[in-house]
Every structure is written in structure tokens, then in C-alpha cells.
Protein backbone atom coordinates (compact mmCIF):
# COMPACT_ATOMS: atom_id res chain seq x y z
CA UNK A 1 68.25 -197.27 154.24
CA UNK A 2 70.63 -199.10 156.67
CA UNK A 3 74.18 -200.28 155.42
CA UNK A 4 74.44 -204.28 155.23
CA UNK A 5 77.64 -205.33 157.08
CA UNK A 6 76.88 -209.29 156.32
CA UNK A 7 75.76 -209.16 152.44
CA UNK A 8 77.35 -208.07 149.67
CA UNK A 9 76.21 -207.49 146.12
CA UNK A 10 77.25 -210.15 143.50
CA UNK A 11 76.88 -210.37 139.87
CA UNK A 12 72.90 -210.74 138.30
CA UNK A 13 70.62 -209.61 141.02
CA UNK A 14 72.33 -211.61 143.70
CA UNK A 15 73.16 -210.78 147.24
CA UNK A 16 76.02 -213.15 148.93
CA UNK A 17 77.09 -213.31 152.62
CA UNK A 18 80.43 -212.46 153.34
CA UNK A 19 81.64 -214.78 156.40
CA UNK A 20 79.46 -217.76 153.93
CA UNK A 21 80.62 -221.31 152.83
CA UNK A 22 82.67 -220.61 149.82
CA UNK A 23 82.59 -224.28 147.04
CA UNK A 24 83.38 -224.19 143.34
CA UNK A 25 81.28 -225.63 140.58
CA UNK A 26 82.00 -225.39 137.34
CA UNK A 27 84.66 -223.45 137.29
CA UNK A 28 82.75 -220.98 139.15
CA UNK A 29 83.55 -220.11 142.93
CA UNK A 30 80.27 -219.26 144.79
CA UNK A 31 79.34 -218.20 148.26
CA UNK A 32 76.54 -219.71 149.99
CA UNK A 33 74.27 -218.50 151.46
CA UNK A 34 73.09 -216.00 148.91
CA UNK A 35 69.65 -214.37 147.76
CA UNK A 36 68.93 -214.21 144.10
CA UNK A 37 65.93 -212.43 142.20
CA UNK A 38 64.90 -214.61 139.39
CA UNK A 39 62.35 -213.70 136.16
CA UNK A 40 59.32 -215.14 135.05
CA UNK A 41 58.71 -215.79 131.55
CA UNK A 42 54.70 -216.65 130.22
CA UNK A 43 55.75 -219.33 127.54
CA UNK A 44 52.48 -218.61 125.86
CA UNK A 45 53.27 -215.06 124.85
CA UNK A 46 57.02 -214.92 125.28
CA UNK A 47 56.81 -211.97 127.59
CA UNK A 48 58.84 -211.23 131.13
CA UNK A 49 55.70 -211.81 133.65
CA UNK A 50 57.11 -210.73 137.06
CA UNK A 51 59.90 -211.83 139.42
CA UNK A 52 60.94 -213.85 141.91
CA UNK A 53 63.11 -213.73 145.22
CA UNK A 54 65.28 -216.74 146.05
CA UNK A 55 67.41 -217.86 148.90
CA UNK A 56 69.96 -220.65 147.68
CA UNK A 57 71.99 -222.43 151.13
CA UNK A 58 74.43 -225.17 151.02
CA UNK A 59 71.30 -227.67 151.16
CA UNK A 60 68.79 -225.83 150.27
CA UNK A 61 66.79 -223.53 147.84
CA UNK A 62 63.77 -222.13 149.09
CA UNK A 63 61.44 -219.29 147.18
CA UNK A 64 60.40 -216.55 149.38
CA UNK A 65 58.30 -214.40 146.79
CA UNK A 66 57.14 -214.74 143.09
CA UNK A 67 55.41 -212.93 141.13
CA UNK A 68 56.40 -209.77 141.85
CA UNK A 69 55.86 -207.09 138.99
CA UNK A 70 58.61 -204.88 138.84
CA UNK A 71 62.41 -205.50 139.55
CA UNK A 72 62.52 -202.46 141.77
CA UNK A 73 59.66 -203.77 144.27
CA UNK A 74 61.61 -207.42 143.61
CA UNK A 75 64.71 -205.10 144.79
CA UNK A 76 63.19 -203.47 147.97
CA UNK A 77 61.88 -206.97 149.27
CA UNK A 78 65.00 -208.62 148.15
CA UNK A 79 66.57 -205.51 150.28
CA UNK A 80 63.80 -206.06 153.47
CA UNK A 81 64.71 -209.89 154.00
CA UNK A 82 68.96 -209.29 153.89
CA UNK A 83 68.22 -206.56 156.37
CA UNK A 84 66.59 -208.29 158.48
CA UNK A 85 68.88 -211.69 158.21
CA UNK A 86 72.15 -208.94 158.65
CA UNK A 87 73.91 -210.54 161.83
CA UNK A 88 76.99 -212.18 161.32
């Protein structure tokens, strides 16, 4: 597994770039762009039903996966897409 030299890992299951757009909201300082790996929840039964990969810009929030059943394989394509979006 290649070392990222544009991403670095953030807090919950995020990935941020590190020459990105930094703005504040909330009282919260984030960097844009960054990749985030969301859960599903089935309302019906109240159970975790897979996850999700997200890529949030300036502008922009766009889902590249869902439904993915484990947070590993959520992980490894989370993992696939910053490696191959790694030029700064």
C-alpha cells in the first residue's frame, strides 16, 4: 500500500487534503476537499445496513459508493479513490 502525500486522516472516517481550502463553520475549522465514509441505518429494524463513501468540495457533495457492507471494504475503496486523486 502506497503512502498518500496529498491526504491526511481526520477525525470519524474522514480523509482531508492537505494543500485544501481551509473555512470555519460552527466553530469548527474544516478542510475541503475531503472524503468521508458515512453509515446506513434501516429505520424499520434499527440496525447499521452498510456504508457509504462521500466526497464533500467547497460546492459540492457527491456520493461515490453506498451500500457497502463492511467498514473495512468501505475503508479499502475509500483508500482506492484518495490514491488515485493523490497529486497535489
Amino acid at each position: 500500500m502506497k503512502k498518500l502525500k496529498c491526504w491526511k486522516k481526520g477525525e470519524h472516517n474522514s480523509f482531508h487534503r492537505t494543500d485544501g481550502v481551509k473555512i470555519k463553520s460552527y466553530g469548527r475549522e474544516t478542510t475541503y476537499p475531503f472524503v468521508q465514509i458515512g453509515t446506513f441505518y434501516d429505520s424499520k429494524v434499527g440496525k447499521l445496513d452498510g456504508f457509504m463513501v462521500n466526497v464533500h468540495t467547497t460546492h459540492t457533495s457527491e456520493t461515490l459508493k453506498e451500500r457497502i457492507p463492511t467498514k473495512a471494504k468501505a475503508l479499502a475503496f475509500a483508500r482506492k479513490y484518495l490514491e488515485e486523486h493523490d497529486s497535489c
